[in-house]
Structures are given as C-alpha cells and as structure tokens.
N, C-alpha and C. Protein backbone atom coordinates (compact mmCIF):
# COMPACT_ATOMS: atom_id res chain seq x y z
N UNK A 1 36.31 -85.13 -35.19
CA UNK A 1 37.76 -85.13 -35.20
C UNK A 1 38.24 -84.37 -33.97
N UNK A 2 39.25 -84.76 -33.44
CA UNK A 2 39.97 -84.72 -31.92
C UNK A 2 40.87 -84.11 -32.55
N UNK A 3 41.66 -83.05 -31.78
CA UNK A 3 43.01 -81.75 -32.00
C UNK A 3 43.40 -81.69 -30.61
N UNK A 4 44.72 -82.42 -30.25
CA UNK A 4 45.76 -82.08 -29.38
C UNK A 4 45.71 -81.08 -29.05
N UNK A 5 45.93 -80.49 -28.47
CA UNK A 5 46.85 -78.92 -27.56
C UNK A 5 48.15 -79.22 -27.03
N UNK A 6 48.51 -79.10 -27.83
CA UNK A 6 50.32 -78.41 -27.38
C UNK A 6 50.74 -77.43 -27.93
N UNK A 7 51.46 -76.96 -26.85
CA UNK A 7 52.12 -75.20 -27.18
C UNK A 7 52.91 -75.30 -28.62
N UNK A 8 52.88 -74.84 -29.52
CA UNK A 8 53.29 -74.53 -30.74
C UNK A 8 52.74 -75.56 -31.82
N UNK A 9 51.54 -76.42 -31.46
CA UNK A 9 52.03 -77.91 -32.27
C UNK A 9 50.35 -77.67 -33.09
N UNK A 10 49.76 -77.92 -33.97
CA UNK A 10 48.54 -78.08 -34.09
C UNK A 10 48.26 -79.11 -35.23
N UNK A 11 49.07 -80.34 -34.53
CA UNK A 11 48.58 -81.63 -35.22
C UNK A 11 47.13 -82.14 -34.61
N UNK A 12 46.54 -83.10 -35.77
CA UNK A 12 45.57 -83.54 -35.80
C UNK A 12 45.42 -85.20 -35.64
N UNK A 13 44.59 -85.80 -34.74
CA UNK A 13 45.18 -87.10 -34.22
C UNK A 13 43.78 -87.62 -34.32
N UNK A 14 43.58 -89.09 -35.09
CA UNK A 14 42.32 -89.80 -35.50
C UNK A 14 41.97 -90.53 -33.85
N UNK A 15 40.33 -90.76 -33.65
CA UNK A 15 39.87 -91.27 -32.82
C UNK A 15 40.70 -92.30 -31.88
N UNK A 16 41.12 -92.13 -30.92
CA UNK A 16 42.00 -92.61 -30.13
C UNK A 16 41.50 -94.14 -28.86
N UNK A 17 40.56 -94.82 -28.98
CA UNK A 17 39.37 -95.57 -28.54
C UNK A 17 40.69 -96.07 -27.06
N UNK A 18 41.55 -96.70 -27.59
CA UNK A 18 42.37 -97.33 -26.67
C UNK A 18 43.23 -96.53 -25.18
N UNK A 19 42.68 -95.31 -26.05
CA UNK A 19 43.73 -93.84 -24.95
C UNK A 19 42.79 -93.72 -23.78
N UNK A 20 43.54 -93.57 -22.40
CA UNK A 20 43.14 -93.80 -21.40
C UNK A 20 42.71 -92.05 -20.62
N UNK A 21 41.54 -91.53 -20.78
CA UNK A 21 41.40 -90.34 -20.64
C UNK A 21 41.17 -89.94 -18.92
N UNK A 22 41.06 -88.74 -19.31
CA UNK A 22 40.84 -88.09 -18.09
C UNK A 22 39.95 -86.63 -18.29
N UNK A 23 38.70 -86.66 -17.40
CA UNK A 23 38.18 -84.96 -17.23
C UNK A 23 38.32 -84.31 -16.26
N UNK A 24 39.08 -82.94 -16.97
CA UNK A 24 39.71 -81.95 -16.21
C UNK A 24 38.70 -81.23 -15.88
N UNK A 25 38.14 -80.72 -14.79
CA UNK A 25 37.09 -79.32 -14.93
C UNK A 25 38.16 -78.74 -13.92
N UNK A 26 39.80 -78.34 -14.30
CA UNK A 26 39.87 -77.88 -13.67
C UNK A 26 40.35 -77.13 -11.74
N UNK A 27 40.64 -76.39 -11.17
CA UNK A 27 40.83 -76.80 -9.56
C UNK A 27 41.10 -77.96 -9.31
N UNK A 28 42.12 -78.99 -9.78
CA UNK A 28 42.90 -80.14 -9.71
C UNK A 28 41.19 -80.98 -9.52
N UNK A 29 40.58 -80.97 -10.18
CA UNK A 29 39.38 -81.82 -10.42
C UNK A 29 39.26 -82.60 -11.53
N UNK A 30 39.81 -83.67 -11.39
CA UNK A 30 39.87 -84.38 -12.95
C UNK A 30 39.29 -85.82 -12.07
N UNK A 31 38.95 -86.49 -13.54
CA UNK A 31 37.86 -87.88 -13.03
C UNK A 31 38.35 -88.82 -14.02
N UNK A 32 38.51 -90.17 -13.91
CA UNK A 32 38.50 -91.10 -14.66
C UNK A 32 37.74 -91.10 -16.23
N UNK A 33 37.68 -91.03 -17.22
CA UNK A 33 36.56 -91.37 -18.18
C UNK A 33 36.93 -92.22 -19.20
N UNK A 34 36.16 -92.67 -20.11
CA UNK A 34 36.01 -93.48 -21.30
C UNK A 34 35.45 -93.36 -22.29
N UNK A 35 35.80 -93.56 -23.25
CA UNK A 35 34.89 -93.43 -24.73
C UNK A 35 33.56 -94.18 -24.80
N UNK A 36 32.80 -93.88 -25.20
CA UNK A 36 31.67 -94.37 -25.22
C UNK A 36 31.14 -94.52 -26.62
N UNK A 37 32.06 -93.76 -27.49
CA UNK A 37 31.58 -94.18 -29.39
C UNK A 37 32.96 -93.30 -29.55
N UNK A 38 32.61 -93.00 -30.97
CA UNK A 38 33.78 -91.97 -31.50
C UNK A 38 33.20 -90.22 -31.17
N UNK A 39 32.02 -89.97 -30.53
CA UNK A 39 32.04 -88.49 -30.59
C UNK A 39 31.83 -88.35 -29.00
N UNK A 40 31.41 -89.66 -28.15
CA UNK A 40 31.10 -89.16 -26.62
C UNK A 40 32.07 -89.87 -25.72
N UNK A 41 32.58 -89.39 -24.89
CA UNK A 41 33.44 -89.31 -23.47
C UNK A 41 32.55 -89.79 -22.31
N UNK A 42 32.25 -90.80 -21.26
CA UNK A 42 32.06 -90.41 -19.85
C UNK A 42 32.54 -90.48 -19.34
N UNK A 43 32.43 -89.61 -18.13
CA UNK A 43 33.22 -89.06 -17.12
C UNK A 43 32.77 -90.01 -15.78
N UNK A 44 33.47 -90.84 -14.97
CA UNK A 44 33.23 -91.51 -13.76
C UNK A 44 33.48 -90.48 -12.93
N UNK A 45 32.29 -90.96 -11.95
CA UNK A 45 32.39 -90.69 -10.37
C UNK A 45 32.42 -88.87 -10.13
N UNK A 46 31.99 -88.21 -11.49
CA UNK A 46 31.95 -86.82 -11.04
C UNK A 46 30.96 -86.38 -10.46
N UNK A 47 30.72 -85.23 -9.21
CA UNK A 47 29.88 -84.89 -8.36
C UNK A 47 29.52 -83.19 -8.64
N UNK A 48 28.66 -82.92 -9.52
CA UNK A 48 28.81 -81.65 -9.84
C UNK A 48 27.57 -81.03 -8.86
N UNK A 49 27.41 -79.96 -8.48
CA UNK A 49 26.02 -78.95 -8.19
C UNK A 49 26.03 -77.56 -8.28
N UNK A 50 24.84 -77.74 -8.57
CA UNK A 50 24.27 -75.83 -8.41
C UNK A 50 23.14 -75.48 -7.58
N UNK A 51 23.25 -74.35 -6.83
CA UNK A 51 21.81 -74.10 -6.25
C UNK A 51 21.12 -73.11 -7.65
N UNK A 52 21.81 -72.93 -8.83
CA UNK A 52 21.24 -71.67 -9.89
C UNK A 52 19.97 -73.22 -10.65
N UNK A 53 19.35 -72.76 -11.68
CA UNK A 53 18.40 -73.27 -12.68
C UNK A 53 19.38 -73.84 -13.08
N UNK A 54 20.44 -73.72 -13.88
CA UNK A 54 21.52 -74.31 -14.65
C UNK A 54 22.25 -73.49 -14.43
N UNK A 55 23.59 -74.84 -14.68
CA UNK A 55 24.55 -73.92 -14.62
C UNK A 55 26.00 -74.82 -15.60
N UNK A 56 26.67 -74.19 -16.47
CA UNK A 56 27.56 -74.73 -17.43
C UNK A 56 28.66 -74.43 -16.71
N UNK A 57 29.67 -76.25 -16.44
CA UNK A 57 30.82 -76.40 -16.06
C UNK A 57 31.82 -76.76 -17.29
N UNK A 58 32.88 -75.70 -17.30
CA UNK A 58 33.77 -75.81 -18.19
C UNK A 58 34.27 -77.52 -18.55
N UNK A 59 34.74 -78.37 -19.31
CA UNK A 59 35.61 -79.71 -19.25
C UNK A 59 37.02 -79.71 -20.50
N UNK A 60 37.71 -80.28 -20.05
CA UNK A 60 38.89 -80.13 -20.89
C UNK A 60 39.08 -82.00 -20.51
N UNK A 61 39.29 -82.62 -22.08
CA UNK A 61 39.79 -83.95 -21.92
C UNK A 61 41.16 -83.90 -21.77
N UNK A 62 41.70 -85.23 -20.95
CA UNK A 62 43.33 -84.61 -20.94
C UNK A 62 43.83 -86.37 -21.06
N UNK A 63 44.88 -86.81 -21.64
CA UNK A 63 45.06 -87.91 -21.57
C UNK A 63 45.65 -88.66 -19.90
N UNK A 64 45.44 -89.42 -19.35
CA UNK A 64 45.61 -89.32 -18.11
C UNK A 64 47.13 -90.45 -17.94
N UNK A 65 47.80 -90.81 -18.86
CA UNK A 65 49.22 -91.34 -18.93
C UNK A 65 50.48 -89.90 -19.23
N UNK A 66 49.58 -88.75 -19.71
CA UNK A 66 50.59 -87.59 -19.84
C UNK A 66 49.12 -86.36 -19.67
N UNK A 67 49.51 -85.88 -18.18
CA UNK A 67 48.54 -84.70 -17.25
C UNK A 67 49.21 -83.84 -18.85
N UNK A 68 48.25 -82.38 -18.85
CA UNK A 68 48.77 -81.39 -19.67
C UNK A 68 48.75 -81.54 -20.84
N UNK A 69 48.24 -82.76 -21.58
CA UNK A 69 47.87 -82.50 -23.35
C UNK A 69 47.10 -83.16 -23.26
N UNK A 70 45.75 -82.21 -23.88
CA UNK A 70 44.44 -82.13 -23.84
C UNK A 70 44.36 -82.49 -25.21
N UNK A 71 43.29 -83.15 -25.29
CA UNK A 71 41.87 -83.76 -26.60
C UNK A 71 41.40 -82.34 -26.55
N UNK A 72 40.68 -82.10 -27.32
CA UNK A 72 39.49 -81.35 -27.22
C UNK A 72 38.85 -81.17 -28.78
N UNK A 73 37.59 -80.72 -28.74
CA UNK A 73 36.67 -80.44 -29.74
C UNK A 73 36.71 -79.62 -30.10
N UNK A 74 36.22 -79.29 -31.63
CA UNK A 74 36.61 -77.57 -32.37
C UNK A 74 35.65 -76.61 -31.40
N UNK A 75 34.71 -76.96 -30.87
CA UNK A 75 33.92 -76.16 -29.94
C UNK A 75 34.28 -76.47 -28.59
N UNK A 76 34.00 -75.66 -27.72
CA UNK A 76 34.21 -75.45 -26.43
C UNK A 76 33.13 -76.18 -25.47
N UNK A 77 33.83 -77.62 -24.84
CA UNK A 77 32.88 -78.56 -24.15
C UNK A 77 32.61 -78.11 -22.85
N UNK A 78 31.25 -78.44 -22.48
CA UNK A 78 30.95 -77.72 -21.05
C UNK A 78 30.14 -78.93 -21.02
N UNK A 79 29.82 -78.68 -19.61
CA UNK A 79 28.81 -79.85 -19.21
C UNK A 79 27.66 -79.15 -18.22
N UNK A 80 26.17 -79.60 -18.48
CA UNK A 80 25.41 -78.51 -18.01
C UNK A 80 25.05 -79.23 -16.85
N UNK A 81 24.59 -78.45 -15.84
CA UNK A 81 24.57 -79.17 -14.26
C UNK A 81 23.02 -78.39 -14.04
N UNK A 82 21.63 -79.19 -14.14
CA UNK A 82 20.72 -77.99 -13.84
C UNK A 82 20.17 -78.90 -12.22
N UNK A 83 19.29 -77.79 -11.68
CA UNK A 83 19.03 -78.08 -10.39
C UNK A 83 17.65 -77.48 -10.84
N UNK A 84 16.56 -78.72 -10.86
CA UNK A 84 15.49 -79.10 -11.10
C UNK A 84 13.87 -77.85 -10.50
N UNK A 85 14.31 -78.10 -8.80
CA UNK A 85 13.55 -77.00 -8.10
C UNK A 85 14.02 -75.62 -8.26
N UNK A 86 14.95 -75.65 -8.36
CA UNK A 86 15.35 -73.94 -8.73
C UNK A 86 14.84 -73.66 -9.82
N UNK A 87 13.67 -72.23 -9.81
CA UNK A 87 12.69 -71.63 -10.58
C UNK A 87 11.77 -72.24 -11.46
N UNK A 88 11.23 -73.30 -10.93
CA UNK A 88 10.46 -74.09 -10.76
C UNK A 88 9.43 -74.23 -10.18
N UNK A 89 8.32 -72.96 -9.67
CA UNK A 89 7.77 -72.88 -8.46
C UNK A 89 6.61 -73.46 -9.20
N UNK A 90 5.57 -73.79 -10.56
CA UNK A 90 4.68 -74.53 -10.81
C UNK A 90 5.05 -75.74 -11.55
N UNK A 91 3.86 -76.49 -11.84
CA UNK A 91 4.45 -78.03 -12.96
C UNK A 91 3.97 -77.23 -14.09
N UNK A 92 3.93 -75.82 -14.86
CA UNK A 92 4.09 -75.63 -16.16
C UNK A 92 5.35 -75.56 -16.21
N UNK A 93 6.11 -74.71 -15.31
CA UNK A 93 7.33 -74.15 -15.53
C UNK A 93 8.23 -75.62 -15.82
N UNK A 94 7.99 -76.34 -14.25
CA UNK A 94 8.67 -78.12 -13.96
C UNK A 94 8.75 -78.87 -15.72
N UNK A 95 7.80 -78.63 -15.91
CA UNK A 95 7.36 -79.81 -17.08
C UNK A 95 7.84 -79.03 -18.58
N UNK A 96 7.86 -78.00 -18.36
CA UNK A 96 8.12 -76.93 -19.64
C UNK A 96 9.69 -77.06 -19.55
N UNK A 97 10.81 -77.47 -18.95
CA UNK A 97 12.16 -77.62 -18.73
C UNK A 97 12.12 -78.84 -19.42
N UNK A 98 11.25 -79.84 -20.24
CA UNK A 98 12.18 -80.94 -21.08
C UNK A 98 11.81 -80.07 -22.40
N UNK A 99 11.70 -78.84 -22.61
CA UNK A 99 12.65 -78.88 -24.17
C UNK A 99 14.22 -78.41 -24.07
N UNK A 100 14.11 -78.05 -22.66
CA UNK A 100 15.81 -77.88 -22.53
C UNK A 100 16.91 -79.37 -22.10
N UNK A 101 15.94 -80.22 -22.24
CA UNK A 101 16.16 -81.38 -22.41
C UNK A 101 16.90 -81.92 -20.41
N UNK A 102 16.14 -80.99 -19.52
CA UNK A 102 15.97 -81.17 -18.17
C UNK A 102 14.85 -82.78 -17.95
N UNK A 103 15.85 -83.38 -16.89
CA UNK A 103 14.38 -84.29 -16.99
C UNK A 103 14.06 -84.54 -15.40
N UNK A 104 13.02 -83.43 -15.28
CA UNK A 104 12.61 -83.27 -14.13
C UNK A 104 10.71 -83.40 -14.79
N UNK A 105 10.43 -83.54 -12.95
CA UNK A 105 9.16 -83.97 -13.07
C UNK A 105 8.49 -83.44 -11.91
N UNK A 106 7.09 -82.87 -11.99
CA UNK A 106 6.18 -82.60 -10.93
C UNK A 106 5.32 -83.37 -10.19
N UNK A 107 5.60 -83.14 -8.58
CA UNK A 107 5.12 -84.31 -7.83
C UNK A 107 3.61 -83.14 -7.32
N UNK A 108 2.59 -83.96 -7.49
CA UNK A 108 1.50 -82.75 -7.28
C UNK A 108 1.36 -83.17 -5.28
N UNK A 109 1.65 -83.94 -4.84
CA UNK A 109 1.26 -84.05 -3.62
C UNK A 109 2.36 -83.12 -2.51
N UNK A 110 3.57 -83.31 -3.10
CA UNK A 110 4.44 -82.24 -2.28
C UNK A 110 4.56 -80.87 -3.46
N UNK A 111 3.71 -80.81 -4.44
CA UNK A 111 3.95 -79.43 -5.36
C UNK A 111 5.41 -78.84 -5.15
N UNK A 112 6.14 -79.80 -6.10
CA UNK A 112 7.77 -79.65 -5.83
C UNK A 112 7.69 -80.08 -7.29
N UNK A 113 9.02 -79.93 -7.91
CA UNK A 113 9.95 -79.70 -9.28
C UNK A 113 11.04 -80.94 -9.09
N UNK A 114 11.57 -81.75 -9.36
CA UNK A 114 12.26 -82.88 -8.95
C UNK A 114 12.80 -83.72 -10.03
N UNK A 115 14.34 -84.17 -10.13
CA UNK A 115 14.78 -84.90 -11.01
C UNK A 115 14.13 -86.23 -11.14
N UNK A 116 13.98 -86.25 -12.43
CA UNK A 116 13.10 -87.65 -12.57
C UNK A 116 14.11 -88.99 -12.64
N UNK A 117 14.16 -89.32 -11.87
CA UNK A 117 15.36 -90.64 -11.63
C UNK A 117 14.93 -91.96 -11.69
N UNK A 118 13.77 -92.25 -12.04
CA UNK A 118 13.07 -93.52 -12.43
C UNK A 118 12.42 -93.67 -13.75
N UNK A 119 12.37 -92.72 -14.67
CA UNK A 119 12.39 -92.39 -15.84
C UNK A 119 10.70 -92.62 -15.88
N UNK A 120 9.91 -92.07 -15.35
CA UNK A 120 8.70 -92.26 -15.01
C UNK A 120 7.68 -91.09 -16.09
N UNK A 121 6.81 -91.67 -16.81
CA UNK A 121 6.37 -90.66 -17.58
C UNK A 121 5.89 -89.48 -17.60
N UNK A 122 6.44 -88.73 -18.06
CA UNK A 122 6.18 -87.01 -17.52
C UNK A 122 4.75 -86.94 -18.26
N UNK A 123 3.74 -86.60 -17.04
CA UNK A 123 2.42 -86.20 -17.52
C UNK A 123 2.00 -84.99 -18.82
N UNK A 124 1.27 -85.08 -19.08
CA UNK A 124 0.86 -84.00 -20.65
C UNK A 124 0.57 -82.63 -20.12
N UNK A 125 -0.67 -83.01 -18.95
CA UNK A 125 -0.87 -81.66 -18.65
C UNK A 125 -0.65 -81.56 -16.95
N UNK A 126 -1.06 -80.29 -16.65
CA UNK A 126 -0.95 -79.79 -15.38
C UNK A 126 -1.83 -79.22 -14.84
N UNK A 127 -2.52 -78.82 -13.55
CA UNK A 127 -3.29 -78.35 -12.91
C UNK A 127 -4.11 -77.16 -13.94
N UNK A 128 -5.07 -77.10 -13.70
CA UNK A 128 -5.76 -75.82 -14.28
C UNK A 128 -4.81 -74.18 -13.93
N UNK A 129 -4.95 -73.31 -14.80
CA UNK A 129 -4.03 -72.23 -14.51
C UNK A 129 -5.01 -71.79 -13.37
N UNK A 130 -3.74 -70.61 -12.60
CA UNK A 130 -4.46 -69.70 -11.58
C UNK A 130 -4.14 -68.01 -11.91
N UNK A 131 -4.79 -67.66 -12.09
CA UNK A 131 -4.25 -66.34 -12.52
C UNK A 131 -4.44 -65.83 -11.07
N UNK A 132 -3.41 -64.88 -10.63
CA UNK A 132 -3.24 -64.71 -9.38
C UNK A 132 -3.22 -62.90 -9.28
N UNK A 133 -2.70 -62.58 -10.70
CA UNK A 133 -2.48 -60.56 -10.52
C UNK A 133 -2.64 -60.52 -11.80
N UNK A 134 -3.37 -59.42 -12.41
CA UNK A 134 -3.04 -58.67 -13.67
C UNK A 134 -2.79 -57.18 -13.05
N UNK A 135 -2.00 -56.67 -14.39
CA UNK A 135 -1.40 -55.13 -13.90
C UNK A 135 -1.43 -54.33 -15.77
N UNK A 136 -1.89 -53.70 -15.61
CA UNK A 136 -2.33 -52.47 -14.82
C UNK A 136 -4.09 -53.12 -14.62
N UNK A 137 -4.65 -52.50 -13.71
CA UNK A 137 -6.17 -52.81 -14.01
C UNK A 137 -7.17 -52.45 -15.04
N UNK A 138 -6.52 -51.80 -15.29
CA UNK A 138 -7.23 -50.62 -16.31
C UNK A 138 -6.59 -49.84 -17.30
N UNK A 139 -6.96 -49.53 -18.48
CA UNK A 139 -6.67 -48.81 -19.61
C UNK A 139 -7.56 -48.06 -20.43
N UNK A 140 -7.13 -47.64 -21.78
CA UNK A 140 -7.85 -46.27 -22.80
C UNK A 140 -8.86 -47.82 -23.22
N UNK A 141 -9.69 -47.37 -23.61
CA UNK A 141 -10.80 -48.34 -24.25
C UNK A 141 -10.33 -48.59 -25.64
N UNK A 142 -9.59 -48.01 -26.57
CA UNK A 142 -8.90 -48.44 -27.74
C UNK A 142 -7.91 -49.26 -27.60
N UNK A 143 -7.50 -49.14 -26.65
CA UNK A 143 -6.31 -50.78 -26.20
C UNK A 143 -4.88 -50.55 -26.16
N UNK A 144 -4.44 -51.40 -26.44
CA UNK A 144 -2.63 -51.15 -26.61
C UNK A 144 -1.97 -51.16 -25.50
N UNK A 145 -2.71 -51.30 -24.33
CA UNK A 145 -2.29 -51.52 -22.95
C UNK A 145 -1.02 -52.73 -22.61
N UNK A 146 -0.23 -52.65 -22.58
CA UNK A 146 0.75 -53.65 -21.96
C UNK A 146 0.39 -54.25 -20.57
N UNK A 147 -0.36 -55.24 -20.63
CA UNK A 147 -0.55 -56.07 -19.64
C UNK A 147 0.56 -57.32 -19.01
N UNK A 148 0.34 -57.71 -17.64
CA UNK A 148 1.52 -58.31 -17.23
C UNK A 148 0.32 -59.34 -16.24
N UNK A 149 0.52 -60.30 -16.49
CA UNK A 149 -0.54 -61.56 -16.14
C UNK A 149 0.07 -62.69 -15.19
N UNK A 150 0.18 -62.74 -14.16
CA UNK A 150 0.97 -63.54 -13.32
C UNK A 150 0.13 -64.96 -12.61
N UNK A 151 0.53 -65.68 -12.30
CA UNK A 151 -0.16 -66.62 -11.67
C UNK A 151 0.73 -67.93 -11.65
N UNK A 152 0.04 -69.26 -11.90
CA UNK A 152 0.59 -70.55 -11.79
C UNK A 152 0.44 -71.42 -12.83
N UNK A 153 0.98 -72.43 -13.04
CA UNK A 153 0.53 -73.10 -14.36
C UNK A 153 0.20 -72.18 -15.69
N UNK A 154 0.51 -71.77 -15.81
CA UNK A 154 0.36 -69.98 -17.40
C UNK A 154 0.71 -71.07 -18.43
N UNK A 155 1.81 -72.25 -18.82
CA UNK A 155 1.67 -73.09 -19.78
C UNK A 155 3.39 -73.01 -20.00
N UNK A 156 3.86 -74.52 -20.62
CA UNK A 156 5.61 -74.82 -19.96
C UNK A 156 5.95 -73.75 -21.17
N UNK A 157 5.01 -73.72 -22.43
CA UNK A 157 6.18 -72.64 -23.55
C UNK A 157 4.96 -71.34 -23.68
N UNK A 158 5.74 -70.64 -24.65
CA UNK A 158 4.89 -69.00 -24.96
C UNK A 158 3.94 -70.28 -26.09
N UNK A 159 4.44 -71.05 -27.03
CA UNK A 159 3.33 -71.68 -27.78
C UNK A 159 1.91 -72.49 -27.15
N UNK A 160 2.03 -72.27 -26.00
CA UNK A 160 1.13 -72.87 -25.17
C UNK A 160 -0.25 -71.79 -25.60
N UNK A 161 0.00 -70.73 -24.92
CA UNK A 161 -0.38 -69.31 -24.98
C UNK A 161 -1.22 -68.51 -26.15
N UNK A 162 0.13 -68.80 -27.01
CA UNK A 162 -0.50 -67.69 -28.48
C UNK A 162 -1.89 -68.03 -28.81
N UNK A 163 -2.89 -66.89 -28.81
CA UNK A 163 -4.09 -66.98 -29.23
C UNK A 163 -4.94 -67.87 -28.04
N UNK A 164 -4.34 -68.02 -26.79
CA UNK A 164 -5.00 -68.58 -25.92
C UNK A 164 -5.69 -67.79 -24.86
N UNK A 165 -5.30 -66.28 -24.83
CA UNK A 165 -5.35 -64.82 -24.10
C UNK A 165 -6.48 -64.20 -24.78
N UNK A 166 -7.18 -63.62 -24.33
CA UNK A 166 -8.07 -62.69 -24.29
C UNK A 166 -8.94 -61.75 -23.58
N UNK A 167 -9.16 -60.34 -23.87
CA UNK A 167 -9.58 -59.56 -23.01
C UNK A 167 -10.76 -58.80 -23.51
N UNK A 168 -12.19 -58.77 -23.33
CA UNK A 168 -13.52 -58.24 -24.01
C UNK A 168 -13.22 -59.39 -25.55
N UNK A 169 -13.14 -60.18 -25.77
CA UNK A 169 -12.89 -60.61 -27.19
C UNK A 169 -12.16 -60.65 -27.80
N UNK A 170 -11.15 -59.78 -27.13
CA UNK A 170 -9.56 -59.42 -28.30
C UNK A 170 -8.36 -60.24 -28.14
N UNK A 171 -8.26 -61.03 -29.02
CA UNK A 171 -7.06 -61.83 -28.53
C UNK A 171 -5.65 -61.02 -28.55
N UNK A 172 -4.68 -61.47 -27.29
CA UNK A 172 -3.86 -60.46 -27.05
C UNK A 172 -2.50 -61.17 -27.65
N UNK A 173 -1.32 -60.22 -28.25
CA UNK A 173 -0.43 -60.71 -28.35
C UNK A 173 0.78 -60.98 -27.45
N UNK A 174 0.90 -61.87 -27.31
CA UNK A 174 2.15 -62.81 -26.51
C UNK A 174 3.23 -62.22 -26.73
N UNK A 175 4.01 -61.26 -25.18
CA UNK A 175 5.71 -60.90 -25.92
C UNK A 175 6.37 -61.90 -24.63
N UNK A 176 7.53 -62.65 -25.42
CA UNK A 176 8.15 -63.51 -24.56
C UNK A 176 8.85 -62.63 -23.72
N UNK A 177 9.24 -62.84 -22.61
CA UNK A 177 10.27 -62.78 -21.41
C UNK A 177 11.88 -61.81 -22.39
C-alpha cells in the first residue's frame, strides 16, 4: 500500500498502475519510471556511482503530472549502488558479495572483482588460500592467544571457516570482523 505526502493530509491511495511517475533522488535529479507490478517501480535512464563498496542512494517517488506529491512506502526506499572492485582485492572476498546479493564475478587472468554483465556462472570455488601473516607469532602454551591470520582467498563467509582453523590440533574459534 502507497501513502501520499501532503502537508497536513495522510490519505491513503490504492495501487495507481496508470499514474505517470517520476524518481526523485533529489539535487533536481529525477528520472522517468514505471510500474513494473503492484510493489516495484523502474526508474529509466538513471546513472548512479560510487568509488565506496556500496553505497545507499536516497529515492522519493513523485508523480510527474504534479512535481511535489510523493508516493512513498511505509519504509524508507533507497537504492543500493555497489562498486564491485572496491574491497575486493581476492575472488573469496569477489565471490563472497552474492549473499549481499552483488553480482560480481572474479576474472582469474586480470585477478580483478567485476560486475557480472553477461550473467555468466559464478564459479564455486577459488584459488587455494594464501596465508600471507599471522600475528602475534607466539604465545603461553595454554593458549587463549588472539590470533589475526591475513592472507588471500581466507573463504567469501566466516561459515566457510568455522572448524576449518587450527593450531598444534586445536581448532580455533572464529570471531567475525
């Protein structure tokens, strides 16, 4: 269900299919769009970027026969803009970004992070890990040491991991980020 915005008014207005919209993000940035069912909007010809991992752009629907009264959803619509190579430096990390529902993909010949734009099947696994530093080197022989394990390919989630670590025999416990 769709709720107008107008100053004092908080009527409630059924699926509008025929209403000719518009997305606002805003800095006089508004774009053509259309309904696409009763719960999704697209937006034509918008050009969004980030140099960040992701990044969430505000949107406000606005009817585009009257600028200034907005559609909108009981929640607050954003639209997420991610940039694929940014922090992305292995294909665990690359490939570990579709549960954020990123659809990027690792090219092993230029070892780059890259939007997958041919919808090409994202491989299962990835290069063998490299462990590259552990810190501290050393600890009490009873344990409890907080270790910090760095390298490449380490695995796209912490479930990769759990119970996959070990040091003299002891499997170590996994603290996420």
């Amino acid at each position: 269900q769709y709720r107008e915005k107008q100053p004092g008014a908080n009527s409630h207005c059924p699926f509008l299919q025929d209403s000719t919209l518009e997305c606002d993000f805003g800095m006089d940035r508004t774009y053509d769009a259309r309904w696409v069912n009763a719960s999704a909007v697209q937006c034509s010809g918008v050009l969004l970027h980030t140099s960040e991992r992701s990044h969430h752009f505000a949107v406000n629907l606005q009817y585009k026969d009257n600028p200034g009264h907005f559609l909108d959803s009981p929640e607050r619509m954003t639209v997420e803009v991610y940039n694929c190579a940014s922090g992305s430096l292995d294909c665990s990390q690359c490939l570990g970004r579709e549960d954020l529902g990123h659809r990027c993909i690792w090219t092993d010949t230029s070892s780059t992070c890259k939007l997958n734009t041919e919808s090409q099947q994202i491989p299962d696994t990835c290069p063998a890990p490299e462990i590259r530093k552990i810190e501290p080197l050393q600890g009490p022989v009873e344990g409890g040491t907080l270790l910090t394990i760095q390298g490449r390919n380490l695995g796209r989630r912490v479930s990769d991991v759990i119970g996959a670590v070990s040091i003299g025999g002891v499997t170590c416990t996994i603290l996420e980020d």
